[in-house]
PDB file of N, CA and C in Angstrom:
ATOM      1  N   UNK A   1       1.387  -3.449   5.429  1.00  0.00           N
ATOM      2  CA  UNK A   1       0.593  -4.622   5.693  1.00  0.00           C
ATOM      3  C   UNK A   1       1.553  -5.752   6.046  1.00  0.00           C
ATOM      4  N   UNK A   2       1.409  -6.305   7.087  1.00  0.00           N
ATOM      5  CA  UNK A   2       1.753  -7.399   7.417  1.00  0.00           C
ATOM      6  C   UNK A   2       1.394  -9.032   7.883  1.00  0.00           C
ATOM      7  N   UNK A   3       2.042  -9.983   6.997  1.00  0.00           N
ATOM      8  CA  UNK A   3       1.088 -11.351   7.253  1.00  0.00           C
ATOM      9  C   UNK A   3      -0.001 -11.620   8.555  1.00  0.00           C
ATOM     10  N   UNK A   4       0.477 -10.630   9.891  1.00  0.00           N
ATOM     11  CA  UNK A   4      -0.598 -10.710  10.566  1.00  0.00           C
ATOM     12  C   UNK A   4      -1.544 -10.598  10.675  1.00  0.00           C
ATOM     13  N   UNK A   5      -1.690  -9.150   9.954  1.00  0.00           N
ATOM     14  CA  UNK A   5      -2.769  -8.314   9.515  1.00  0.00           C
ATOM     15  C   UNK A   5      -3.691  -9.183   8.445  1.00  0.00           C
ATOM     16  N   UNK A   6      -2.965 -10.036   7.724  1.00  0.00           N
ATOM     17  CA  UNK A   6      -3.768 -10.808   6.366  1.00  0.00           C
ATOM     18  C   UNK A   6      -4.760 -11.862   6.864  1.00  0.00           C
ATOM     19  N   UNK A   7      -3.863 -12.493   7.704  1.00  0.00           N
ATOM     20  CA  UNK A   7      -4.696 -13.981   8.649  1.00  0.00           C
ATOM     21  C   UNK A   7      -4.343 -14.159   9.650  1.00  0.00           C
ATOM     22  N   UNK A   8      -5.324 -15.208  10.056  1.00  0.00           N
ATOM     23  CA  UNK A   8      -4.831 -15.559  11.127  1.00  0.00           C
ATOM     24  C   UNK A   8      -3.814 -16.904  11.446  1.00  0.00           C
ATOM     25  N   UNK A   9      -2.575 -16.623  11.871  1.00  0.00           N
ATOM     26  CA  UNK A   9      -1.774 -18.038  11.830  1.00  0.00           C
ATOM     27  C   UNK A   9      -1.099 -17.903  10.948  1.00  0.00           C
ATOM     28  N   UNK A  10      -0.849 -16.468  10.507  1.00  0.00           N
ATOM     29  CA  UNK A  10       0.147 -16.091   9.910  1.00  0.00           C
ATOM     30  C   UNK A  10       1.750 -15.673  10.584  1.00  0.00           C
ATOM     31  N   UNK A  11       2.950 -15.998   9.810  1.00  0.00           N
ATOM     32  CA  UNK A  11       4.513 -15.659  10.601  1.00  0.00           C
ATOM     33  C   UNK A  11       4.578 -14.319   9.498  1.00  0.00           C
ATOM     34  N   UNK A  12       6.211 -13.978  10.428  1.00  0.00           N
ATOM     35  CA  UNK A  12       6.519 -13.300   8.904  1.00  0.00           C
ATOM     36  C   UNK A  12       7.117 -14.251   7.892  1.00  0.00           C
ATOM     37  N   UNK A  13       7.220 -13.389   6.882  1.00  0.00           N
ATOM     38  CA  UNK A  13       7.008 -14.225   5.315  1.00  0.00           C
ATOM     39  C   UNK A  13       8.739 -14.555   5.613  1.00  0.00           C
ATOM     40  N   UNK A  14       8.851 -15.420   4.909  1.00  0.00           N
ATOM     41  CA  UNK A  14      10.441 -16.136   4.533  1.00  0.00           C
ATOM     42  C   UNK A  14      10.867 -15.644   3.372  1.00  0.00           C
ATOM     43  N   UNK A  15      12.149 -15.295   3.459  1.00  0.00           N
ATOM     44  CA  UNK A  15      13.223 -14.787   2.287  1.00  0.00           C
ATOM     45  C   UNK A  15      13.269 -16.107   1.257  1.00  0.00           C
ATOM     46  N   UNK A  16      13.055 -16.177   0.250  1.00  0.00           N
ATOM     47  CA  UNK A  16      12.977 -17.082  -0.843  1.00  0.00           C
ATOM     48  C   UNK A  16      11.965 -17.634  -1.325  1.00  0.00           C
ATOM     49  N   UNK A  17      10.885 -17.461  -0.300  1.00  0.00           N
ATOM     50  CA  UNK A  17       9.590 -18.025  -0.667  1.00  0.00           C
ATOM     51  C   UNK A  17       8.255 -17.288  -1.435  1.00  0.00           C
ATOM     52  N   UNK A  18       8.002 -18.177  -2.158  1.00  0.00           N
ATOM     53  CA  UNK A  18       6.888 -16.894  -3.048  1.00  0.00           C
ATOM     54  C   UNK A  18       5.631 -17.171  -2.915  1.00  0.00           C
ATOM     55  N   UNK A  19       4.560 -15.901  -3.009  1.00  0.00           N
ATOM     56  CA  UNK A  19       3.244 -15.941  -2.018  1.00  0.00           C
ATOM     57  C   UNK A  19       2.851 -15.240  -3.444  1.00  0.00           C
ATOM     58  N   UNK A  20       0.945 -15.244  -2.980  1.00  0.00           N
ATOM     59  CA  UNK A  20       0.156 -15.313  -3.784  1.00  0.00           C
ATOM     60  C   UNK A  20      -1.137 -15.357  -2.972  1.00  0.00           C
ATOM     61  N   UNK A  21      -2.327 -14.265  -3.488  1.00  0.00           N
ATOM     62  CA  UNK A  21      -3.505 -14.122  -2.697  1.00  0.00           C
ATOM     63  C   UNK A  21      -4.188 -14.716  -3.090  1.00  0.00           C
ATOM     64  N   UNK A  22      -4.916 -15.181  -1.775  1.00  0.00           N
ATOM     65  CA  UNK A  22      -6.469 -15.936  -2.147  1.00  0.00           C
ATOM     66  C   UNK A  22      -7.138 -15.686  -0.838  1.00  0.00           C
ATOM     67  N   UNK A  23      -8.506 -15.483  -1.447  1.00  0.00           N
ATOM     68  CA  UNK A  23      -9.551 -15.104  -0.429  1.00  0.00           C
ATOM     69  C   UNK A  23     -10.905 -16.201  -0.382  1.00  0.00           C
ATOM     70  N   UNK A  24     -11.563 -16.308   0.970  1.00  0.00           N
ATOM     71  CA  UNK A  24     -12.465 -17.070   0.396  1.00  0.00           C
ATOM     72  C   UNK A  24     -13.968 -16.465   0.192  1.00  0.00           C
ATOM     73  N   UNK A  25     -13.758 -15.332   0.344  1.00  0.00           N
ATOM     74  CA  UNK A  25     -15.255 -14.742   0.103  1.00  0.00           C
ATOM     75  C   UNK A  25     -14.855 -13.487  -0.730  1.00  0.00           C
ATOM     76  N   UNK A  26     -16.291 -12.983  -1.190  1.00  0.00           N
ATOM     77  CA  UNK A  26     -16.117 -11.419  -1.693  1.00  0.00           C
ATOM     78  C   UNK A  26     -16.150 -10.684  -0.494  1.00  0.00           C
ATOM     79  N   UNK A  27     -15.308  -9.373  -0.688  1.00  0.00           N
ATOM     80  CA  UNK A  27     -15.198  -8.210   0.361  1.00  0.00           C
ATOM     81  C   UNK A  27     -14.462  -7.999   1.196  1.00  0.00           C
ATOM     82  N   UNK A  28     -13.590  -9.219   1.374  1.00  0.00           N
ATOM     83  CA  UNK A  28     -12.203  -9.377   2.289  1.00  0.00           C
ATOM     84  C   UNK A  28     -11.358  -8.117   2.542  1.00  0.00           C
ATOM     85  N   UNK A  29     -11.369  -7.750   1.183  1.00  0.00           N
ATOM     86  CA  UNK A  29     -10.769  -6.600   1.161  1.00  0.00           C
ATOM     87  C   UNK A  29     -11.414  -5.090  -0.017  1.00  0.00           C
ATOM     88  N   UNK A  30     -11.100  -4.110   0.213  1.00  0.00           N
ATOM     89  CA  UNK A  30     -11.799  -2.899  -0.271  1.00  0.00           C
ATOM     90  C   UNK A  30     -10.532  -2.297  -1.140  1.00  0.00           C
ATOM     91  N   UNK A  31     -11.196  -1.872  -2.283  1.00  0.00           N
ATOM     92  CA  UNK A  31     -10.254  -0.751  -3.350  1.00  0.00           C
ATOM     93  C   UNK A  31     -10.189   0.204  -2.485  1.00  0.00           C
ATOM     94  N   UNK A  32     -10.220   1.403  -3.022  1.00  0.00           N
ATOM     95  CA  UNK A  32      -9.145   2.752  -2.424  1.00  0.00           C
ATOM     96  C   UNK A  32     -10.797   3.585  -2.491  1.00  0.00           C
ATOM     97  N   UNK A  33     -11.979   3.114  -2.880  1.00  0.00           N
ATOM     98  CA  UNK A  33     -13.438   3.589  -3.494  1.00  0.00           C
ATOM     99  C   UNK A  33     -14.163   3.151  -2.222  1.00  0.00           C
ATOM    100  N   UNK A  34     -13.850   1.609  -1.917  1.00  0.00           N
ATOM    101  CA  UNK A  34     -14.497   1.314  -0.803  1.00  0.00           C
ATOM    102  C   UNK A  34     -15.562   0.421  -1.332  1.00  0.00           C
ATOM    103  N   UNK A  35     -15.122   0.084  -2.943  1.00  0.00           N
ATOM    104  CA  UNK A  35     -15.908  -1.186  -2.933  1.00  0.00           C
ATOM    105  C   UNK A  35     -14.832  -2.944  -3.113  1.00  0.00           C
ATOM    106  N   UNK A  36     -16.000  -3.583  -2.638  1.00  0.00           N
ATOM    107  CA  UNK A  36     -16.028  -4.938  -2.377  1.00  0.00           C
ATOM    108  C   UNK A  36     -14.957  -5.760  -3.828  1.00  0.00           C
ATOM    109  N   UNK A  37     -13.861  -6.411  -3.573  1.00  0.00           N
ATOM    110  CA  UNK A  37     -12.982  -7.350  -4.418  1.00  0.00           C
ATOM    111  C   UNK A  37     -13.795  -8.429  -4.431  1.00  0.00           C
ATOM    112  N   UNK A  38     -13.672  -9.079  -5.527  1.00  0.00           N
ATOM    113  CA  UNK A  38     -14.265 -10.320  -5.817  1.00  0.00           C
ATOM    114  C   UNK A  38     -13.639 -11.488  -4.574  1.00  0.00           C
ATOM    115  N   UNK A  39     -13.742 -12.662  -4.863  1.00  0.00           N
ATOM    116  CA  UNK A  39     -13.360 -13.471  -3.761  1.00  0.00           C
ATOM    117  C   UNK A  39     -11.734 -13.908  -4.715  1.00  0.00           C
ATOM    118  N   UNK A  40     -10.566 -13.915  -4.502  1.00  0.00           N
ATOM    119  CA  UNK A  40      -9.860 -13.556  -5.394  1.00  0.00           C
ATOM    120  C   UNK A  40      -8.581 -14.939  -5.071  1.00  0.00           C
ATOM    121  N   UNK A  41      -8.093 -15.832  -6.113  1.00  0.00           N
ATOM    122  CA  UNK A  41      -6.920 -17.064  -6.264  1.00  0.00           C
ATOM    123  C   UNK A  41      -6.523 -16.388  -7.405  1.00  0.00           C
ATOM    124  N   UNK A  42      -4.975 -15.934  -6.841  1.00  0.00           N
ATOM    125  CA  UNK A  42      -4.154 -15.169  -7.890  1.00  0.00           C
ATOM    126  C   UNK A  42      -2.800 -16.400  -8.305  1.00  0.00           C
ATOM    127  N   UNK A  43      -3.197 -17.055  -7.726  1.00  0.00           N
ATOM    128  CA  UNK A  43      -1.378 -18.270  -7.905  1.00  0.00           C
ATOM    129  C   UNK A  43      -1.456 -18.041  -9.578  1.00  0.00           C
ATOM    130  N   UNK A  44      -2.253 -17.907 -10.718  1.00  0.00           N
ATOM    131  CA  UNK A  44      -1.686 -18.259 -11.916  1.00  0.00           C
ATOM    132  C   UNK A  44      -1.762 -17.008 -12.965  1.00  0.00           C
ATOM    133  N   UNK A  45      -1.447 -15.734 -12.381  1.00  0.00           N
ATOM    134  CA  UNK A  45      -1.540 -14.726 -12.306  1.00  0.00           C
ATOM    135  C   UNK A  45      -0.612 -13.625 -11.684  1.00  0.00           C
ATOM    136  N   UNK A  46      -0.555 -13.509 -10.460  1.00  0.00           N
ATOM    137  CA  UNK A  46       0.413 -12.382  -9.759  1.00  0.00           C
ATOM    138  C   UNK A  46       0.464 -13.328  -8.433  1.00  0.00           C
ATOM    139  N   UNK A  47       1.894 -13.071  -8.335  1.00  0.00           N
ATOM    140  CA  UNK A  47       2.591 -13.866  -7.314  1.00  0.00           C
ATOM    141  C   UNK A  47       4.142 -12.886  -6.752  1.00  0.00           C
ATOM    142  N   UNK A  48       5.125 -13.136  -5.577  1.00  0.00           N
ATOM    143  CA  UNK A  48       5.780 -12.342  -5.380  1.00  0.00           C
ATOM    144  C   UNK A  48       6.646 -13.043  -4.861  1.00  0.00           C
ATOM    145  N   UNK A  49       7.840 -13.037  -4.664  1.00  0.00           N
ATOM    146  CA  UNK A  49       8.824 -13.687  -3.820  1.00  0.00           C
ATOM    147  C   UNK A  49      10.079 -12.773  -2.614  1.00  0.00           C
ATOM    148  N   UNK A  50       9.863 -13.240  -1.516  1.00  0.00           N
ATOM    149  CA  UNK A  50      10.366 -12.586  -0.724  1.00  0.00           C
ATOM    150  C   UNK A  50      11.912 -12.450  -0.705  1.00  0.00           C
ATOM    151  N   UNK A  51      12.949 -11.369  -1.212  1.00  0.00           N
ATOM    152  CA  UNK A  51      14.044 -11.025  -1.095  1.00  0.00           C
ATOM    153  C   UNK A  51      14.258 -10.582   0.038  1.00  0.00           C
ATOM    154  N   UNK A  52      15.928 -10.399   0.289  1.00  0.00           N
ATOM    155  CA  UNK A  52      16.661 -10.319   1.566  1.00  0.00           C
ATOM    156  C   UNK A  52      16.459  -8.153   0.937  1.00  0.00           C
ATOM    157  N   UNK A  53      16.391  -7.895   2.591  1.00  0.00           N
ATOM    158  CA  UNK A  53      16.175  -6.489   2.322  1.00  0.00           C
ATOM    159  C   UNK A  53      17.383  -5.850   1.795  1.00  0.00           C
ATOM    160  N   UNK A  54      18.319  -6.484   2.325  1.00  0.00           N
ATOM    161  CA  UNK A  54      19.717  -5.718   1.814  1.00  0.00           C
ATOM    162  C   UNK A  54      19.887  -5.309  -0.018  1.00  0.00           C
ATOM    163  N   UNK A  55      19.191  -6.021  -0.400  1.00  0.00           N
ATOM    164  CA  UNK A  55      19.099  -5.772  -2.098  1.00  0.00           C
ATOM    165  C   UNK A  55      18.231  -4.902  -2.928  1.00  0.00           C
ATOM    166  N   UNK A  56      17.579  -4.642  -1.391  1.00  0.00           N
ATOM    167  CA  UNK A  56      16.328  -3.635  -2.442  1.00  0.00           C
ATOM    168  C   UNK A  56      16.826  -2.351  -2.166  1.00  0.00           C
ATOM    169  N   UNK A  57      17.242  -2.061  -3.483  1.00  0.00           N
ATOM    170  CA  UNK A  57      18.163  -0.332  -3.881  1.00  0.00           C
ATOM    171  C   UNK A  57      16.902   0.602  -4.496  1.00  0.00           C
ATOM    172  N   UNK A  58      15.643   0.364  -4.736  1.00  0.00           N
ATOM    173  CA  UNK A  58      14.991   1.119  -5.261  1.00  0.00           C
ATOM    174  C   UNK A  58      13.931   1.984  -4.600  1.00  0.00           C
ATOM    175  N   UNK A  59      13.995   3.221  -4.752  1.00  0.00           N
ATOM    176  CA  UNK A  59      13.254   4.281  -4.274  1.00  0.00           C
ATOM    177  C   UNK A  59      12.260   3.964  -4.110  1.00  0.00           C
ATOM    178  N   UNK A  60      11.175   4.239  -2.993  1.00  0.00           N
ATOM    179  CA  UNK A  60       9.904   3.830  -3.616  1.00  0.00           C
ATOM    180  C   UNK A  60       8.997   5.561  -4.336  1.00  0.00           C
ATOM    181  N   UNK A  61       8.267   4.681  -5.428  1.00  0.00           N
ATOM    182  CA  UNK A  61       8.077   5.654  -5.751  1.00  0.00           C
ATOM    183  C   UNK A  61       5.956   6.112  -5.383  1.00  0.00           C
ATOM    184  N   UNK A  62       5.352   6.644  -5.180  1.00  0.00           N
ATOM    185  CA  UNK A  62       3.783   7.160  -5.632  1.00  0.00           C
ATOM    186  C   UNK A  62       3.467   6.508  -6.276  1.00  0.00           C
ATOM    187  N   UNK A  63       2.221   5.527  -6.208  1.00  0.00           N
ATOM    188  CA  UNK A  63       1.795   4.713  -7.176  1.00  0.00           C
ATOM    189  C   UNK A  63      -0.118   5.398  -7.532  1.00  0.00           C
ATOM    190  N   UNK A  64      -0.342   5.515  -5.834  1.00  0.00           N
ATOM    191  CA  UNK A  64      -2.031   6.231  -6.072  1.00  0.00           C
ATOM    192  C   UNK A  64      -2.049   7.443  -4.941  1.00  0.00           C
ATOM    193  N   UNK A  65      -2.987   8.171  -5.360  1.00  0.00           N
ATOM    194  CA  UNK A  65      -3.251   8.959  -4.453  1.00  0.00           C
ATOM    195  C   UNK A  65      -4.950   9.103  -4.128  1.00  0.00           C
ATOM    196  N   UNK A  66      -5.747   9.219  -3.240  1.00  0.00           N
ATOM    197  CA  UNK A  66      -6.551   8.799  -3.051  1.00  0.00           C
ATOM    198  C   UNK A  66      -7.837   8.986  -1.547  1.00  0.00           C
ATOM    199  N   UNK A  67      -8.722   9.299  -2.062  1.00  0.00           N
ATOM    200  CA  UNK A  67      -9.506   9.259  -0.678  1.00  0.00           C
ATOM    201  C   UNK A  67      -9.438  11.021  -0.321  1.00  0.00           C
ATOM    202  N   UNK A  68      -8.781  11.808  -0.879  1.00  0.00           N
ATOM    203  CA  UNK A  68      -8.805  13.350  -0.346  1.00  0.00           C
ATOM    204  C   UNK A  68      -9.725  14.116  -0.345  1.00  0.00           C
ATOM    205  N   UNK A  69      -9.535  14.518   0.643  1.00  0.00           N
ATOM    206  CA  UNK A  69     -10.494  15.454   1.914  1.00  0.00           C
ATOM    207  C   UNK A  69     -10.004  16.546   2.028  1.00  0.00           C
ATOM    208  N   UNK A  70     -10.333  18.303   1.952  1.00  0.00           N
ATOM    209  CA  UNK A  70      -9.989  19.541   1.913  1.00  0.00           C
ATOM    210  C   UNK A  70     -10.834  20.034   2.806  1.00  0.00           C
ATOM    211  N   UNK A  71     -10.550  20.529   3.807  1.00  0.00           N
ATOM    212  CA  UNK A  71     -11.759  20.677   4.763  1.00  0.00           C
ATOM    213  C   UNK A  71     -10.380  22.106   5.780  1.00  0.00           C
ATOM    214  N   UNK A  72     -10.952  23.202   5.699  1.00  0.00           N
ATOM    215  CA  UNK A  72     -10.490  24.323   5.716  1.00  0.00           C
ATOM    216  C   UNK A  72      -8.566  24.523   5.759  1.00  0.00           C
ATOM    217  N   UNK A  73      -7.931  24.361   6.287  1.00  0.00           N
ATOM    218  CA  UNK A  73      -6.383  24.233   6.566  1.00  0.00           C
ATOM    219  C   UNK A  73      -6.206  22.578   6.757  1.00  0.00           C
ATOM    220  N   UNK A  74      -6.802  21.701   6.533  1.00  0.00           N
ATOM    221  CA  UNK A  74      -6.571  20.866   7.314  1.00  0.00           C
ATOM    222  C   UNK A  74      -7.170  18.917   5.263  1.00  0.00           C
ATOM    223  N   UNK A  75      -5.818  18.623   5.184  1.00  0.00           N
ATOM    224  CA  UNK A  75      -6.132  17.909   4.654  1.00  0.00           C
ATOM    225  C   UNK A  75      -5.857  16.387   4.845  1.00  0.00           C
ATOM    226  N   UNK A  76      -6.562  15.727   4.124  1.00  0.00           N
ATOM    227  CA  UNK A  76      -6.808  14.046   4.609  1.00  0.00           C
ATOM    228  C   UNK A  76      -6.620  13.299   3.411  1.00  0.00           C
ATOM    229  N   UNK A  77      -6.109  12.516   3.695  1.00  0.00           N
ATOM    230  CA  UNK A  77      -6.003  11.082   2.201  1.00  0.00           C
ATOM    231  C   UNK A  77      -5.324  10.094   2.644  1.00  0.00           C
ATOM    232  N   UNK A  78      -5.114   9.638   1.167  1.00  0.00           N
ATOM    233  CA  UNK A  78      -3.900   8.066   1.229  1.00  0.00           C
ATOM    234  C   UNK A  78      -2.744   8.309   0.699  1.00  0.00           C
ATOM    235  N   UNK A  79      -1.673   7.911   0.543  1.00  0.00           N
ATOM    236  CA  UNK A  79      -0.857   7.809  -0.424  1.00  0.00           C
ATOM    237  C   UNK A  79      -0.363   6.642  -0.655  1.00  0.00           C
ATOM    238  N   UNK A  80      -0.485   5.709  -1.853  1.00  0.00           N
ATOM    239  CA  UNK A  80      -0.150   4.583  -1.718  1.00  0.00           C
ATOM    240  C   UNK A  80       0.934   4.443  -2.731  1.00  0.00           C
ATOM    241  N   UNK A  81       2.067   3.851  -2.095  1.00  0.00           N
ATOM    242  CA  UNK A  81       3.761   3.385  -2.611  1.00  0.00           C
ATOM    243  C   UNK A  81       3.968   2.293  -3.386  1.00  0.00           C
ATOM    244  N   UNK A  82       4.927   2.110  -3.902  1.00  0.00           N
ATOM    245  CA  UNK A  82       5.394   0.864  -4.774  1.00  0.00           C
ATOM    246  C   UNK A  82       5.941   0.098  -3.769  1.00  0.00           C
ATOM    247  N   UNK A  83       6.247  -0.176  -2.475  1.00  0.00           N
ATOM    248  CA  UNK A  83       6.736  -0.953  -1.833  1.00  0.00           C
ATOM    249  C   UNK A  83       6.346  -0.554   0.023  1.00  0.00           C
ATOM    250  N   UNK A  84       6.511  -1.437   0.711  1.00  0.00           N
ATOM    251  CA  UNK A  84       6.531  -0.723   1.929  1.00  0.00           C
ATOM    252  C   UNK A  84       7.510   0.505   2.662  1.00  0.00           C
ATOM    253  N   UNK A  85       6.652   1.499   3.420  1.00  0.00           N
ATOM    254  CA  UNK A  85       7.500   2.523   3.714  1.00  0.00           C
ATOM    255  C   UNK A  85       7.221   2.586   4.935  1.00  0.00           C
ATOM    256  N   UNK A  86       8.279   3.147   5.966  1.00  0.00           N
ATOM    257  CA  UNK A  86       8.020   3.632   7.166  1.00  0.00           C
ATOM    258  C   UNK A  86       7.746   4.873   7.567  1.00  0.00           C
ATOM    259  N   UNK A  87       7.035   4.923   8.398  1.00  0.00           N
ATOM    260  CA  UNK A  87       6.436   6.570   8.559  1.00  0.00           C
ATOM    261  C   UNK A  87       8.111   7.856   9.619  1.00  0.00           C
ATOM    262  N   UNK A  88       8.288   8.539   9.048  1.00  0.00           N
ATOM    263  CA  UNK A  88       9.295   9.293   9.707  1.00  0.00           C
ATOM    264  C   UNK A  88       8.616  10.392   9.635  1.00  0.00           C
ATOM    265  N   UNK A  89       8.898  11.343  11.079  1.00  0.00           N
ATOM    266  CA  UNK A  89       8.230  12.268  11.510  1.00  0.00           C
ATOM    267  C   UNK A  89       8.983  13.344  10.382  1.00  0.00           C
ATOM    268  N   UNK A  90       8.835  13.787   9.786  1.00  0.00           N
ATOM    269  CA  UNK A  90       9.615  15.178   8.648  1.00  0.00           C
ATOM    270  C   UNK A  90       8.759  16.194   8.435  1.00  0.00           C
ATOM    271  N   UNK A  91       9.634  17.429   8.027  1.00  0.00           N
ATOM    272  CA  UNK A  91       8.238  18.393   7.506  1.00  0.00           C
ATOM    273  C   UNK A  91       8.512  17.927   6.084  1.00  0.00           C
ATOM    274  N   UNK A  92       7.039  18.630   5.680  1.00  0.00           N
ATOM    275  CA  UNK A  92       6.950  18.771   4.137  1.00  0.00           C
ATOM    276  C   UNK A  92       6.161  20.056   3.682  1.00  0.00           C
ATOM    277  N   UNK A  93       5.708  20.050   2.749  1.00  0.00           N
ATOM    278  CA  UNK A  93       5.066  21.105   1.980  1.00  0.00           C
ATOM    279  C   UNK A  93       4.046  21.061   1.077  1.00  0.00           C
ATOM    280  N   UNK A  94       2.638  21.484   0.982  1.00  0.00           N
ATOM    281  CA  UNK A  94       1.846  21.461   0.158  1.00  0.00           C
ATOM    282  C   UNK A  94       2.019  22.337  -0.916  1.00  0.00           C
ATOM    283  N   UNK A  95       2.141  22.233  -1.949  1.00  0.00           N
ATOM    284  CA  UNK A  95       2.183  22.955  -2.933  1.00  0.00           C
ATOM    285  C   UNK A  95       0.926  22.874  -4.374  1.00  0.00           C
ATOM    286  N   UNK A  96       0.750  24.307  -4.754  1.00  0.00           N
ATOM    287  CA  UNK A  96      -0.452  24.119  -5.854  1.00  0.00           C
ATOM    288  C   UNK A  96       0.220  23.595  -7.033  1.00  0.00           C
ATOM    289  N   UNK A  97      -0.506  22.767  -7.779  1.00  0.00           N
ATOM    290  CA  UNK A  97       0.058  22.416  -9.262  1.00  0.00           C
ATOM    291  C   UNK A  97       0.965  23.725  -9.433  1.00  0.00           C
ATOM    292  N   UNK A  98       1.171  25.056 -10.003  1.00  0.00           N
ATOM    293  CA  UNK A  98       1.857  26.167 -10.487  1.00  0.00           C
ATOM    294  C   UNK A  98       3.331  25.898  -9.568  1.00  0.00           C
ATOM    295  N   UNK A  99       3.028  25.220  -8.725  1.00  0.00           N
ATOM    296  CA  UNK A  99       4.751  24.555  -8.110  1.00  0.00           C
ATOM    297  C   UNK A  99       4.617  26.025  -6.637  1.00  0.00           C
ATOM    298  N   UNK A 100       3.932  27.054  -6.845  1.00  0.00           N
ATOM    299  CA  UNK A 100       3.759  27.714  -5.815  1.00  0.00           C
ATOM    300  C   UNK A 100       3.539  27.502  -4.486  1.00  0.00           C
ATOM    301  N   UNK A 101       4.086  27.711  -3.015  1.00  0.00           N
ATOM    302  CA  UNK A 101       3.402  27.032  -1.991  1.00  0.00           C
ATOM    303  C   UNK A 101       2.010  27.873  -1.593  1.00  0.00           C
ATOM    304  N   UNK A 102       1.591  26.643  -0.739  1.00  0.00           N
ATOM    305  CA  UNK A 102       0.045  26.865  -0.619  1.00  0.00           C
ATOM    306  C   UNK A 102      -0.095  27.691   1.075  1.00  0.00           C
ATOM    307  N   UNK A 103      -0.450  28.555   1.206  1.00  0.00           N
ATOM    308  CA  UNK A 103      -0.465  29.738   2.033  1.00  0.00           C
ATOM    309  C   UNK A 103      -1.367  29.330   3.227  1.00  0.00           C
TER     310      UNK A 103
END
């Protein structure tokens, strides 16, 4: 997600400066369910401040998983991260809980 994406007349965010959501209606935005957020002023509550990228050493890790769809060979979802990630073309592997791969 990017400040563009949030509003309109939005830049990108500045290194040192700290942000905080507010909406002015309900529904702006949707949980991972697809229902409606309250109309939401987080300043005295959750807030974030923008660091220089060079400092962020931490993995990101799986925070939700979500929205999945099994529909014959072919599966669908979300995966949502602790931080932003970029998409790189890689293989991977489905595997069943038993750690076995999935055939």
């Amino acid at each position: 997600m990017t400040p563009a994406s949030l509003c309109v007349g939005c830049s990108e965010l500045v290194v040192g400066t700290t942000y905080f959501l507010r909406t002015g209606t309900a529904g702006v935005l949707l949980d991972a369910a697809g229902n409606e957020l309250p109309a939401l002023d987080t300043r005295d509550y959750w807030a974030f401040e923008v660091d220089y990228v060079t400092n962020d050493t931490q993995t990101p890790e799986v925070v939700f998983v979500g929205g999945v769809v099994v529909q014959s060979f072919t599966v669908e979802g979300y995966i949502y991260f602790s931080e932003y990630v970029t998409v790189v073309t890689a293989p991977f592997s489905l595997r069943a809980c038993s750690g076995l791969p999935v055939s």
